[in-house]
Protein backbone atom coordinates (compact mmCIF):
# COMPACT_ATOMS: atom_id res chain seq x y z
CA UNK A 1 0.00 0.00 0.00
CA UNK A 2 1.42 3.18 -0.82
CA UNK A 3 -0.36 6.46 1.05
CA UNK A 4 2.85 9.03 0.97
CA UNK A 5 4.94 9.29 -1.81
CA UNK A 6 8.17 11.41 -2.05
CA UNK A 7 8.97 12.91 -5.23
CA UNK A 8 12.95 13.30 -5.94
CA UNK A 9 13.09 15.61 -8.50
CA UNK A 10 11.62 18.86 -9.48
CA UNK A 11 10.36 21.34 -12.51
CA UNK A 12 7.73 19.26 -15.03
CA UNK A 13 8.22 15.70 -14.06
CA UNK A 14 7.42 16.87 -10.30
CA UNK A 15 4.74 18.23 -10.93
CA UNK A 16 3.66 15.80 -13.34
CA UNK A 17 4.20 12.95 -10.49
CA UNK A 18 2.29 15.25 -8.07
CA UNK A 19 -1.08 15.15 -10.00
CA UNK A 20 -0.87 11.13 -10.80
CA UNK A 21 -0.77 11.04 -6.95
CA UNK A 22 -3.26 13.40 -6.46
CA UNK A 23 -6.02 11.36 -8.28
CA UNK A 24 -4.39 8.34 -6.73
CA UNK A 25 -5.23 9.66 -2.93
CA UNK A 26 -1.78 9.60 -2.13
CA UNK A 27 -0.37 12.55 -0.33
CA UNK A 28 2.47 13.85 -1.93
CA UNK A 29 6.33 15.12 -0.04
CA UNK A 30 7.94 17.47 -2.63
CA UNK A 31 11.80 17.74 -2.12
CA UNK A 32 13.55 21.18 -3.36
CA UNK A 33 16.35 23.08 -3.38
CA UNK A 34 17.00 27.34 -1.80
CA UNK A 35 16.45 28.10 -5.28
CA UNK A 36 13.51 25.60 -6.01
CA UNK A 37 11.46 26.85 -2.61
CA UNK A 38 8.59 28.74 -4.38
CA UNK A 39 7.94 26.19 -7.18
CA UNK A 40 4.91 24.75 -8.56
CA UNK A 41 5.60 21.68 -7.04
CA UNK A 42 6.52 22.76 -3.38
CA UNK A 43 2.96 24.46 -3.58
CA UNK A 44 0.83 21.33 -4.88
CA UNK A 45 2.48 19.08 -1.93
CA UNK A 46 1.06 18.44 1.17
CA UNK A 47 4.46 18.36 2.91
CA UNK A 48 7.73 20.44 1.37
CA UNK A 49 11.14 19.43 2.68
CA UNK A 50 14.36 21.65 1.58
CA UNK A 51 17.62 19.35 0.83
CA UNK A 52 20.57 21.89 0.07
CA UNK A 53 21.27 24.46 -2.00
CA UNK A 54 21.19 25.13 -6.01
CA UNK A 55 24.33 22.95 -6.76
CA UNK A 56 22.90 19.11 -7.58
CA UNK A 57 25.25 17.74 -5.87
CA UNK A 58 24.21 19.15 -2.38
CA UNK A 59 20.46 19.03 -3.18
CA UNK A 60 19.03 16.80 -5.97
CA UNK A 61 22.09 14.29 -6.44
CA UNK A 62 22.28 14.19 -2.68
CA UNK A 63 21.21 10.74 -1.53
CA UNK A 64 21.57 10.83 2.16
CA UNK A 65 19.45 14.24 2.33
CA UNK A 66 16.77 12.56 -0.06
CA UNK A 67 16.50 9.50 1.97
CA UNK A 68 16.30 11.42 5.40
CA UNK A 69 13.88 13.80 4.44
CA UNK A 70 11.43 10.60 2.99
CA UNK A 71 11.66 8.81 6.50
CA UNK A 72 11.27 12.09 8.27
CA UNK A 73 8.16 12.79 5.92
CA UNK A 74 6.48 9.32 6.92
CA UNK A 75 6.78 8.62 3.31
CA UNK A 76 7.00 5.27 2.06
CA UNK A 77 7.44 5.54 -1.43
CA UNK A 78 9.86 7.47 -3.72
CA UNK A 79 9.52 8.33 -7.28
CA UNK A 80 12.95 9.39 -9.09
CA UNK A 81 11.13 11.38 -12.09
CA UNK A 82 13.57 11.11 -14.81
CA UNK A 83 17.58 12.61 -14.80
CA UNK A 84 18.90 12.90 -11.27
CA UNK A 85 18.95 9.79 -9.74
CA UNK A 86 16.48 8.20 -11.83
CA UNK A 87 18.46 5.41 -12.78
CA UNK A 88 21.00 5.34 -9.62
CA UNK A 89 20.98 1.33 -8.28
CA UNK A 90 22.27 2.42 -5.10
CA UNK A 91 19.70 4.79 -4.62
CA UNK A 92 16.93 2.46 -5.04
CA UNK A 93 18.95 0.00 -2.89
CA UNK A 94 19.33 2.10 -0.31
CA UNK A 95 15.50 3.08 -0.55
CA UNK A 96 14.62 -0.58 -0.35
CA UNK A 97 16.82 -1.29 2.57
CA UNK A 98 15.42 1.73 4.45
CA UNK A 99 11.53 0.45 3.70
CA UNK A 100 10.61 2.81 0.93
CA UNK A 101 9.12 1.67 -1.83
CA UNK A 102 10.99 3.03 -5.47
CA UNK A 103 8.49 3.48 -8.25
CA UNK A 104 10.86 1.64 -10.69
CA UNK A 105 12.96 -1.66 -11.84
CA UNK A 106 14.66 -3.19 -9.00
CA UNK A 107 18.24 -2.35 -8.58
CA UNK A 108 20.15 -5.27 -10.22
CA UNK A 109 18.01 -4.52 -13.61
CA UNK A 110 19.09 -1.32 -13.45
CA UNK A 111 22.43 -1.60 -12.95
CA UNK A 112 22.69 -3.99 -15.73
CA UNK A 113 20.64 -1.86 -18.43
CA UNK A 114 22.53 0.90 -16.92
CA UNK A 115 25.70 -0.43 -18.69
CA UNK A 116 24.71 -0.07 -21.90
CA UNK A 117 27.52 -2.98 -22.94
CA UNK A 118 25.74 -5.40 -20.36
CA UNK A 119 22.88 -4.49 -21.91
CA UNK A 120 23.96 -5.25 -25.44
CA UNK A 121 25.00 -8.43 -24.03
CA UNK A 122 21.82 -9.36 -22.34
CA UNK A 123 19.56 -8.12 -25.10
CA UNK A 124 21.82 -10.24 -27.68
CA UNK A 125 21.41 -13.59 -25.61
CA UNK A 126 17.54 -12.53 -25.86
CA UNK A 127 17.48 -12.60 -29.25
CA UNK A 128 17.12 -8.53 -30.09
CA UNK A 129 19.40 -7.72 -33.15
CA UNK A 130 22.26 -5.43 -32.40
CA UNK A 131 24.22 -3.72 -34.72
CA UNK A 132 28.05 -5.64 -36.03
CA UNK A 133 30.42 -4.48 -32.71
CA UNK A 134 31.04 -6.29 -29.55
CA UNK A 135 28.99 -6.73 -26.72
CA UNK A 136 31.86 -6.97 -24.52
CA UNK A 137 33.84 -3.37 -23.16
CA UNK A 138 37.15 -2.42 -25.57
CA UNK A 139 39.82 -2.40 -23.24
CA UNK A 140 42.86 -0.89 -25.81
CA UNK A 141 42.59 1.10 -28.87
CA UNK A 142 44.47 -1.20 -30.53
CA UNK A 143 41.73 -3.40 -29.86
CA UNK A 144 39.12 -1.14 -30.56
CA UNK A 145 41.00 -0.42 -33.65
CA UNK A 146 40.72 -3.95 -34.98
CA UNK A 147 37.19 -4.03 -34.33
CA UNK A 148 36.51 -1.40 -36.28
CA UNK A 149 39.23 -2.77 -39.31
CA UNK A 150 36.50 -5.82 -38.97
CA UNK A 151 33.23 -4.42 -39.02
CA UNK A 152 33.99 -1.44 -41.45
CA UNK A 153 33.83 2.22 -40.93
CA UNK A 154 32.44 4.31 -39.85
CA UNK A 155 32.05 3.27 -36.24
CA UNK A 156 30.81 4.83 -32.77
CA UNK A 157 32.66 4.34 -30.15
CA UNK A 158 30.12 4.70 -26.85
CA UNK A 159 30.71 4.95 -23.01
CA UNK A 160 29.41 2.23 -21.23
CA UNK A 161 27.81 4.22 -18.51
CA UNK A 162 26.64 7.25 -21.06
CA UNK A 163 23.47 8.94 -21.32
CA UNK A 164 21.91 12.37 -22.02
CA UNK A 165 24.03 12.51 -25.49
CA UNK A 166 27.30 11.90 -23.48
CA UNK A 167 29.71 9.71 -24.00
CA UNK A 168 29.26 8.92 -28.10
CA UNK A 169 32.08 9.72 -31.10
CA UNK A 170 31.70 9.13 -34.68
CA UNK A 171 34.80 7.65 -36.39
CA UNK A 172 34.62 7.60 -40.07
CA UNK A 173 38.36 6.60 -40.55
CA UNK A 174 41.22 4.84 -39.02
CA UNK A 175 43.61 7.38 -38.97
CA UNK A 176 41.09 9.02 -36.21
CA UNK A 177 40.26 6.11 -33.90
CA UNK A 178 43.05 6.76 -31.49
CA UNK A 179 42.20 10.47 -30.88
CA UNK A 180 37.92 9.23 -30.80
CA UNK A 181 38.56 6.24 -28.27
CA UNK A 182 40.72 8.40 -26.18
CA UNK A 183 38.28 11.46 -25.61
CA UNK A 184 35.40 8.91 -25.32
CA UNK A 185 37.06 7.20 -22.54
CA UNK A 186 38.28 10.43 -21.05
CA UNK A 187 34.61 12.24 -21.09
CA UNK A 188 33.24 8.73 -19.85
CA UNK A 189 35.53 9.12 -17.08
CA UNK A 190 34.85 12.57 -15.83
CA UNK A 191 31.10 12.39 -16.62
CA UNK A 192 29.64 8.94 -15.31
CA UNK A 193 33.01 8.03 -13.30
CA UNK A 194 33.26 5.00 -15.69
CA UNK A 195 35.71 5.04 -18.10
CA UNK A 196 34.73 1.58 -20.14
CA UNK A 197 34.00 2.01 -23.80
CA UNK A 198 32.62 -0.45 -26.40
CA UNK A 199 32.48 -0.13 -30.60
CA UNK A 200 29.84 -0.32 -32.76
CA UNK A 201 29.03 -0.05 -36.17
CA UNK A 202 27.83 3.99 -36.89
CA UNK A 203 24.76 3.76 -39.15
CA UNK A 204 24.12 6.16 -41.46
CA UNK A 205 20.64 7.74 -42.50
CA UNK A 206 18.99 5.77 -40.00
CA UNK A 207 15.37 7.01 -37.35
CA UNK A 208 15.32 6.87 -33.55
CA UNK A 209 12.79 4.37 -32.93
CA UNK A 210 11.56 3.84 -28.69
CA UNK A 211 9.12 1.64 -27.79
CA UNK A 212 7.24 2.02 -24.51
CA UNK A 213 6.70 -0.97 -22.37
CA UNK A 214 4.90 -1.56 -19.17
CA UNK A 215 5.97 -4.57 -17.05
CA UNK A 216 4.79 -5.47 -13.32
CA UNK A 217 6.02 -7.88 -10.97
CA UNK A 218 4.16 -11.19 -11.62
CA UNK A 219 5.68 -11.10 -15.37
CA UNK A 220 3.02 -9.55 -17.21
CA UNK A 221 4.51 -6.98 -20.44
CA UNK A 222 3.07 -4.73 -23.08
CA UNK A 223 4.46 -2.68 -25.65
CA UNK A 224 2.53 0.86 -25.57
CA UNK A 225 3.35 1.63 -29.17
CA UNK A 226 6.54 3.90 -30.43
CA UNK A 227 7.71 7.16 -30.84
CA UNK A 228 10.06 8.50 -33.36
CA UNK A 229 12.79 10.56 -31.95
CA UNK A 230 14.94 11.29 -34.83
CA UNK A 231 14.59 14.70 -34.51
CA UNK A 232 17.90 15.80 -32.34
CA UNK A 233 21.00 17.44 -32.03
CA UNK A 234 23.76 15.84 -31.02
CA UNK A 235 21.93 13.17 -29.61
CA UNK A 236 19.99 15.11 -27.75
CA UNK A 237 16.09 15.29 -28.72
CA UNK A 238 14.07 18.19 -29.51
CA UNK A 239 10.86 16.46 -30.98
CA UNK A 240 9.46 13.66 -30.62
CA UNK A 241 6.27 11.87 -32.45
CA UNK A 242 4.41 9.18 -32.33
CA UNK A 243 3.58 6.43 -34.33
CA UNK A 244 6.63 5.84 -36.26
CA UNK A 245 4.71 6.47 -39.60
CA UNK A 246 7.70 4.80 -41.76
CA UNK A 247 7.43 0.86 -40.12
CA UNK A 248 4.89 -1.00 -41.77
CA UNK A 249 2.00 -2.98 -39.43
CA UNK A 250 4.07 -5.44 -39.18
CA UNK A 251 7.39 -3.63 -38.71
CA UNK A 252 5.51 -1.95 -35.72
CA UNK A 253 3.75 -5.34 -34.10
CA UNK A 254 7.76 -6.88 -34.00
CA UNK A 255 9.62 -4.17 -32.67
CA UNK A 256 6.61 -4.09 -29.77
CA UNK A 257 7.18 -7.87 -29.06
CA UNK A 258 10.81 -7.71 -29.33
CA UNK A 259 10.58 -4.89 -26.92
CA UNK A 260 8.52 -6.44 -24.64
CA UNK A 261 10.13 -9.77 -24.69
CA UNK A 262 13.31 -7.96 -24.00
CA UNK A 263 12.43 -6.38 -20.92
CA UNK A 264 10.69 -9.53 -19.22
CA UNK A 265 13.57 -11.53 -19.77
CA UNK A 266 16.20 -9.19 -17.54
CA UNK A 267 12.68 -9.46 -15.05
CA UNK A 268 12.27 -5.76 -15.70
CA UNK A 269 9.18 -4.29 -13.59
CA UNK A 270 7.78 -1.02 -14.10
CA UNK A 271 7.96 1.86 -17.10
CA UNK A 272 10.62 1.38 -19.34
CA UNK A 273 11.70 2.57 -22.72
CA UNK A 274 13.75 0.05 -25.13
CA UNK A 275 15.60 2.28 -27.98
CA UNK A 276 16.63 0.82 -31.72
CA UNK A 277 17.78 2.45 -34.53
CA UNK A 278 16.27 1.44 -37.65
CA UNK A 279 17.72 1.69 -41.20
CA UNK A 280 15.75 1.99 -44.53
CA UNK A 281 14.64 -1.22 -45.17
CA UNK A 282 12.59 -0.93 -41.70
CA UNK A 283 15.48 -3.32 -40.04
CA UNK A 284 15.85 -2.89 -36.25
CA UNK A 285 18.69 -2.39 -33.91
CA UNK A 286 18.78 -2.65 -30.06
CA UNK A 287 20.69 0.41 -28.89
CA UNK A 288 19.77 0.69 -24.64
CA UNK A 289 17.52 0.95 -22.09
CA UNK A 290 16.31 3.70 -20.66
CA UNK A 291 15.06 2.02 -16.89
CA UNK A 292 12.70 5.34 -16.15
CA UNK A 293 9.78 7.37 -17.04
CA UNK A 294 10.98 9.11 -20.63
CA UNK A 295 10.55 12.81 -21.21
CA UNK A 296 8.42 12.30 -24.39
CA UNK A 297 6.08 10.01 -22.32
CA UNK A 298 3.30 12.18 -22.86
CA UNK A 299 3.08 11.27 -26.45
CA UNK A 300 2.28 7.58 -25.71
CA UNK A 301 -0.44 8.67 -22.96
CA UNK A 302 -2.25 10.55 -25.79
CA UNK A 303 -2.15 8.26 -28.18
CA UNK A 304 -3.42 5.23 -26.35
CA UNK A 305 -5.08 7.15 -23.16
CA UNK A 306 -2.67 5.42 -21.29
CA UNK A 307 -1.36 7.22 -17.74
CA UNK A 308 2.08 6.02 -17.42
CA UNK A 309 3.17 8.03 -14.41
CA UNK A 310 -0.44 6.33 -12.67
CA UNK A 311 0.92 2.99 -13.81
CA UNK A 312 4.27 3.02 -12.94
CA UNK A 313 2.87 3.91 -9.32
CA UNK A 314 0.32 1.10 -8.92
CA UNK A 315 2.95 -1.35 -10.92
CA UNK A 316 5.39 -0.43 -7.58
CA UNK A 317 2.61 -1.30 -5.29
CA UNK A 318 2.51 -4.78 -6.73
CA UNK A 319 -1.02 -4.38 -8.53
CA UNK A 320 -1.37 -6.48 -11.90
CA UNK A 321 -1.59 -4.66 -15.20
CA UNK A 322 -5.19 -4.12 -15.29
CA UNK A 323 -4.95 -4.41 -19.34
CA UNK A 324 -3.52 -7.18 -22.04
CA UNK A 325 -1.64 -6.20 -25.34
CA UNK A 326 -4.52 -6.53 -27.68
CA UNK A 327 -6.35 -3.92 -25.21
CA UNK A 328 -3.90 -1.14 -26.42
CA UNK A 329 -5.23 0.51 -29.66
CA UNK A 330 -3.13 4.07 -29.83
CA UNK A 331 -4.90 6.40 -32.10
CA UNK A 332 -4.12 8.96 -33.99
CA UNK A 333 -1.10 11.01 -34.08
CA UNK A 334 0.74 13.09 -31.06
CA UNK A 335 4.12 15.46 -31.16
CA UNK A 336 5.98 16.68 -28.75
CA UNK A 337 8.13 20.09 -28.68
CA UNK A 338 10.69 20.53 -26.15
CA UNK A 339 10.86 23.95 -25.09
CA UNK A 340 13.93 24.72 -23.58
CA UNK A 341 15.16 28.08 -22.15
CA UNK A 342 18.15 27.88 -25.02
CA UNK A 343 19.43 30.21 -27.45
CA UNK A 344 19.11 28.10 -31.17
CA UNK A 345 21.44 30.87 -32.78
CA UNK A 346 24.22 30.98 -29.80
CA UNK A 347 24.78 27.01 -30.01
CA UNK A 348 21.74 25.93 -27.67
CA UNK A 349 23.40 28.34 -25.31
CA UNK A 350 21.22 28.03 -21.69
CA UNK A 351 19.41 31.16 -21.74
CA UNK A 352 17.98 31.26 -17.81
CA UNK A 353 16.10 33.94 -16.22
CA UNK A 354 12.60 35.63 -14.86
CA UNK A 355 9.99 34.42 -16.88
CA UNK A 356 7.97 37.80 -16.86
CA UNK A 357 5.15 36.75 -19.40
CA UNK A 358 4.48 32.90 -19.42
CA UNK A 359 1.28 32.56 -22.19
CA UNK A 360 0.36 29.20 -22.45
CA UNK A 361 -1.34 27.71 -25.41
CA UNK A 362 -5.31 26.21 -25.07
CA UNK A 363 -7.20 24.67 -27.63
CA UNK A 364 -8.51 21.00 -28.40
CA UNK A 365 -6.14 18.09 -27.69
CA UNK A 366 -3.22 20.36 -26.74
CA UNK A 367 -1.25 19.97 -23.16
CA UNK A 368 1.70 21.69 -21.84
CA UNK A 369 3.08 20.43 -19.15
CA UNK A 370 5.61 22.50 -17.50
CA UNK A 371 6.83 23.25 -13.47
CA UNK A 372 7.32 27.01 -13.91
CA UNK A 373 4.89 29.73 -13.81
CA UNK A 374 4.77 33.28 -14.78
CA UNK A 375 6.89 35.51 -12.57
CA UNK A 376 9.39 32.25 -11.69
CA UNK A 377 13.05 32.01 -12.41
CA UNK A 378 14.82 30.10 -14.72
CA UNK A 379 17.53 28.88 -13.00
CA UNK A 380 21.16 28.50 -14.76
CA UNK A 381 21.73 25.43 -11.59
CA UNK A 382 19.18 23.14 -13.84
CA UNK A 383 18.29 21.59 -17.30
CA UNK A 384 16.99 24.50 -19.63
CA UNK A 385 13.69 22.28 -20.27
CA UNK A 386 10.96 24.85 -19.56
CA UNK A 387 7.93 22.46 -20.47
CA UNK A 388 6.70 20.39 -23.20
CA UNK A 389 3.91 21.15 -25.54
CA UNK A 390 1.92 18.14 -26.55
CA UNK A 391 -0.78 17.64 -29.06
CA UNK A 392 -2.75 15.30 -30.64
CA UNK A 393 -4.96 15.19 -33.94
CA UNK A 394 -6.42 12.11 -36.09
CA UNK A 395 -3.43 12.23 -38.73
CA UNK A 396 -0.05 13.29 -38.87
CA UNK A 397 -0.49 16.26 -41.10
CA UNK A 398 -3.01 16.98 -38.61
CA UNK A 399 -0.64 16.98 -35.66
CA UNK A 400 1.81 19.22 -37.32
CA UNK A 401 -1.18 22.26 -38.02
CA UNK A 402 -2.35 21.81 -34.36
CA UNK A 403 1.58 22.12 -32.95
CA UNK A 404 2.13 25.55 -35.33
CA UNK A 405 -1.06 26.74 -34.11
CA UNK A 406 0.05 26.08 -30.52
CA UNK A 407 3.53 27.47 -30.69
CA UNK A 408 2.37 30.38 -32.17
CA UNK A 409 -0.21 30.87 -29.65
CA UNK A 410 2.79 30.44 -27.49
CA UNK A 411 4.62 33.67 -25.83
CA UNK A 412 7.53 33.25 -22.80
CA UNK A 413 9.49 36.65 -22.35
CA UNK A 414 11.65 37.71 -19.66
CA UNK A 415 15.30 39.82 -19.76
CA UNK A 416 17.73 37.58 -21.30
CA UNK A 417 15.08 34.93 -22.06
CA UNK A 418 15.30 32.76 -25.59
CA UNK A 419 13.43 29.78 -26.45
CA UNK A 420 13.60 27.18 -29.00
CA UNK A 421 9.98 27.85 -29.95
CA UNK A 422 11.00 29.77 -33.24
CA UNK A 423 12.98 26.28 -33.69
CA UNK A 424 10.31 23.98 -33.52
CA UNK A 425 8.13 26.06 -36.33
CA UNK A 426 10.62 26.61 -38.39
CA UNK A 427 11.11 22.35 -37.84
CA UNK A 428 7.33 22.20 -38.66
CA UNK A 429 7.75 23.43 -42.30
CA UNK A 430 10.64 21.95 -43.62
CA UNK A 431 9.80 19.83 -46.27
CA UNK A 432 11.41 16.32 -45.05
CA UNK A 433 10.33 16.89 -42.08
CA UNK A 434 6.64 17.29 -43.42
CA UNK A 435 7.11 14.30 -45.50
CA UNK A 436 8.86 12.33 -42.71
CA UNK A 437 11.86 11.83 -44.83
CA UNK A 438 14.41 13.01 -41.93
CA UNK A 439 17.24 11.01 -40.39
CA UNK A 440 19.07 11.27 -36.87
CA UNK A 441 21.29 13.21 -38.68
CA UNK A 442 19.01 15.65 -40.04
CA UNK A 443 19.49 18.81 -37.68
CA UNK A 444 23.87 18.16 -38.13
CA UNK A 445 23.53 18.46 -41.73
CA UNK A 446 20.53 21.18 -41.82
CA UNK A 447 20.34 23.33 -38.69
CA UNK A 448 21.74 26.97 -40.73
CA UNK A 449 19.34 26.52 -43.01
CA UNK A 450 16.22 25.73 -40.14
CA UNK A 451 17.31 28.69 -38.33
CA UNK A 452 17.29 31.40 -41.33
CA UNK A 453 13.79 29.75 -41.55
CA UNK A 454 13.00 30.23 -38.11
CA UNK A 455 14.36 33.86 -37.96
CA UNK A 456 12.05 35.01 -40.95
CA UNK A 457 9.10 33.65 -39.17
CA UNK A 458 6.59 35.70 -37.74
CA UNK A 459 3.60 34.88 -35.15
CA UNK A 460 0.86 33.84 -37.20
CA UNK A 461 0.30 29.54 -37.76
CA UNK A 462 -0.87 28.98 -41.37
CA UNK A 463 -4.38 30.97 -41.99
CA UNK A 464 -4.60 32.13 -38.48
CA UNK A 465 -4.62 35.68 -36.69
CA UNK A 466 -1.31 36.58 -34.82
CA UNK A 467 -1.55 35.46 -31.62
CA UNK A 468 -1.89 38.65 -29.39
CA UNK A 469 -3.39 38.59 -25.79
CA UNK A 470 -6.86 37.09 -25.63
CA UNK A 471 -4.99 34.05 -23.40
CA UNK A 472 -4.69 33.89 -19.69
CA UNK A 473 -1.93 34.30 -18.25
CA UNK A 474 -0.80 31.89 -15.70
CA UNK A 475 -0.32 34.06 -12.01
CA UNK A 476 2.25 33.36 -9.57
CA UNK A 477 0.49 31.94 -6.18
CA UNK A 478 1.22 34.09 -3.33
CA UNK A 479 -0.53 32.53 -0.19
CA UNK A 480 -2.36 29.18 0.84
CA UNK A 481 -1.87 27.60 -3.00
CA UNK A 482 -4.51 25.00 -3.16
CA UNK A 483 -3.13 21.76 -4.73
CA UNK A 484 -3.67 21.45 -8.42
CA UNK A 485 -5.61 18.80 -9.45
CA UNK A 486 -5.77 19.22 -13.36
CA UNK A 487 -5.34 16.14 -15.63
CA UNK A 488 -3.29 18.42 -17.96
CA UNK A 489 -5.59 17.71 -20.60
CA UNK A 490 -4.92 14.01 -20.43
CA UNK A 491 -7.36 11.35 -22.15
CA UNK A 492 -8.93 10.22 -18.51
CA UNK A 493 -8.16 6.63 -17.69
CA UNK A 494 -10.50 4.08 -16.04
CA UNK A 495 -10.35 4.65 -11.96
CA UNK A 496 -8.71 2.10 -9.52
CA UNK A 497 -10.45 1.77 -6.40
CA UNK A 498 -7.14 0.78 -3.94
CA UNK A 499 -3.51 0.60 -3.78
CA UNK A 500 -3.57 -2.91 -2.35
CA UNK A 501 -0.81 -5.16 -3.13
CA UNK A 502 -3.37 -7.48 -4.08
């Protein structure tokens, strides 16, 4: 049974935690830093512990403060949220051995599809293709070296332990393997204290493929459908859509079991996302694990009407999956924009500070979920993610009017403020991205060319008025918040009446 639940995170995925508990009955301990102490989140929980200052390190990333404040709370359940210490084994190890319940896989999963060359190990013994490397760690660039002489260039060289983007170097030809698995190892080192590498085959031209699965504890699965992710920079992800509308039914139906298959047969329990990279002909490759709630998770939840956040929570409290595989039916089409607090034209330079007008979009199928509010601070301490804007439509082309109409709708403004909202419409009308010819590659090769777009744009979507006032803003509380209890727009899903571990 799960009655208090302590969140350890903050912005968005706090918040967005907050509410799943909220129409759960669960009372909700928010954790935050000096800077964090008039969020969103502090004034939605019914208890608000501090942790440390700004610096992650001595607040977020702080175990023994986050542990301490749960058992002083009477909590007996944690959530990680995603980043942070979302996928930290010892964390949840430490929260199991101090009675708290983690909302996610148990600690030995995630340690192993936290190595992202177990993984490939694991995953290859299951049966999931992987691309031509090794699933063991390179040890030597001379061994790494004749690897890559084997498989063919180019090659990736990855950190074991990487995430976030981290960690990953092209090598396209032997003369530049030394100087690649050097600074691979050397970044792996200072970044995830790990410095173990592995080599892989780089493919070229190919689309970020997820799938979402949903495991509990007595070894039930299902696959939740896909997103397509190929839209990024440097491996990090700026849109992401769902379905992949390039796999075929079948193409789609195989990556789910594969997926799913995977993931029971590590005994994974809980929301997790499998990743592949697939090539032209529709051919799929197991890349990693993510062992968390994703980001882009919202894009599943609208397009089967699915709460994952809900699930994850009652999947942690032992209950069953309440649904089969041939009860999810996504519909439609959903994108995501990441709107980060980044300057596009200064290299995605962070671009922090008081968010003096914060106009939110409205409108049919269309959710933002954010954990900052008009008159809050953008902190340069924290990721630059201000919120993400969701929609949803019958049809792709659909999707991409509604998210143009949205953005433009869309107004954040504060001294020394940029966005990547320009970004995202200028995205929106590229051709190849219209026609969903785009690679992972797409923003390296195009990005001058998407921002000249996105600088000649102005506020009106396609046919529509500029977007000028007529929207409410969204006040700062002052006193006594009330907890918010919106669904964010959210397809409602089918009440449970208990937490029992039955």
């Amino acid at each position: 049974m799960i009655d208090r639940l302590l969140i350890a995170n903050r912005g968005e995925i706090a918040v967005r935690i907050a509410r799943a508990c909220r129409e759960l009955g669960i009372e909700v301990v928010a954790v935050h830093s000096t800077s964090d102490r008039h969020s969103a989140v502090v004034a939605m929980a019914d208890e608000a512990v501090h942790i440390g200052p700004p610096a992650p390190r001595r607040s977020y990333l702080h175990v023994p403060n986050i542990v301490e404040a749960a058992l002083r709370a009477g909590a007996d359940a944690v959530h990680p949220g995603y980043g942070f210490l979302s996928e930290d084994p010892d964390f949840a190890e430490i929260c199991a051995a101090e009675g708290l319940t983690f909302v996610g896989p148990p600690p030995a999963v995630m340690q192993q599809m936290g190595n992202k060359a177990t993984a490939r190990r694991l995953m290859a013994e299951a049966g999931l293709p992987l691309l031509p490397g090794v699933v063991e760690p390179v040890r030597t660039a001379e061994e790494g070296r004749a690897i890559a002489d084997e498989i063919g260039y180019p090659v990736i060289v990855k950190a074991a332990a990487g995430g976030g983007g981290r960690g990953m170097t092209v090598v396209r030809a032997p003369e530049d393997f030394d100087e690649a698995f050097a600074t691979t190892r050397a970044v792996a080192r200072a970044v995830f204290r790990d410095p173990t590498v592995y080599v892989e085959r780089f493919l070229s031209g190919a689309r970020h493929v997820e799938v979402q699965v949903l495991c509990d504890a007595h070894g039930n699965g299902v696959s939740l459908g896909e997103r397509d992710c190929s839209l990024q920079r440097r491996h990090q992800k700026l849109l992401e859509e769902g379905p992949a509308g390039h796999l075929t039914p079948e193409q789609r139906t195989e990556l789910g079991r594969l997926a799913v298959h995977g993931a029971l047969s590590v005994g994974y329990t809980g929301a997790g996302t499998m990743e592949f990279l697939v090539d032209g002909s529709g051919a799929a490759y197991f890349m990693e694990m993510n062992a968390r709630i994703q980001v882009e998770h919202p894009v599943t939840e609208l397009l089967t009407g699915v709460d994952l956040v809900r699930e994850q929570i009652l999947v942690a409290a032992g209950r069953r999956l309440a649904f089969r595989q041939e009860d999810v039916v996504p519909r439609g089409a959903a994108i995501e924009c990441r709107i980060n607090a980044e300057d596009p034209t200064r290299g995605f330079a962070p671009a922090p500070g008081r968010l003096e007008v914060l106009q939110v979009p409205d409108g049919p199928w269309t959710r933002f979920d954010t954990g900052y509010r008009q008159g809050d601070t953008v902190s340069p301490d924290y990721d630059s993610l201000l919120g993400k804007l969701v929609v949803w439509a019958p049809d792709r082309d659909q999707a991409i009017r509604r998210m143009d109409r949205a953005l433009a709708e869309m107004r954040v403004e504060g001294p020394g403020v940029h966005t990547t909202i320009a970004l995202h419409r200028a995205l929106l009308r590229d051709p190849d991205v219209v026609a969903d010819r785009h690679d992972v590659q797409f923003l390296d090769r195009c990005l001058p060319a998407v921002l000249a777009r996105a600088a000649s744009l102005d506020d009106a979507a396609p046919g529509l008025p500029a977007a000028r006032g007529g929207l409410q803003l969204v006040p700062t509380p002052t006193a006594d918040p009330r907890p918010d209890r919106s669904t964010e727009g959210e397809i409602p899903c089918p009440p449970r009446p208990s937490l029992s571990t039955t």
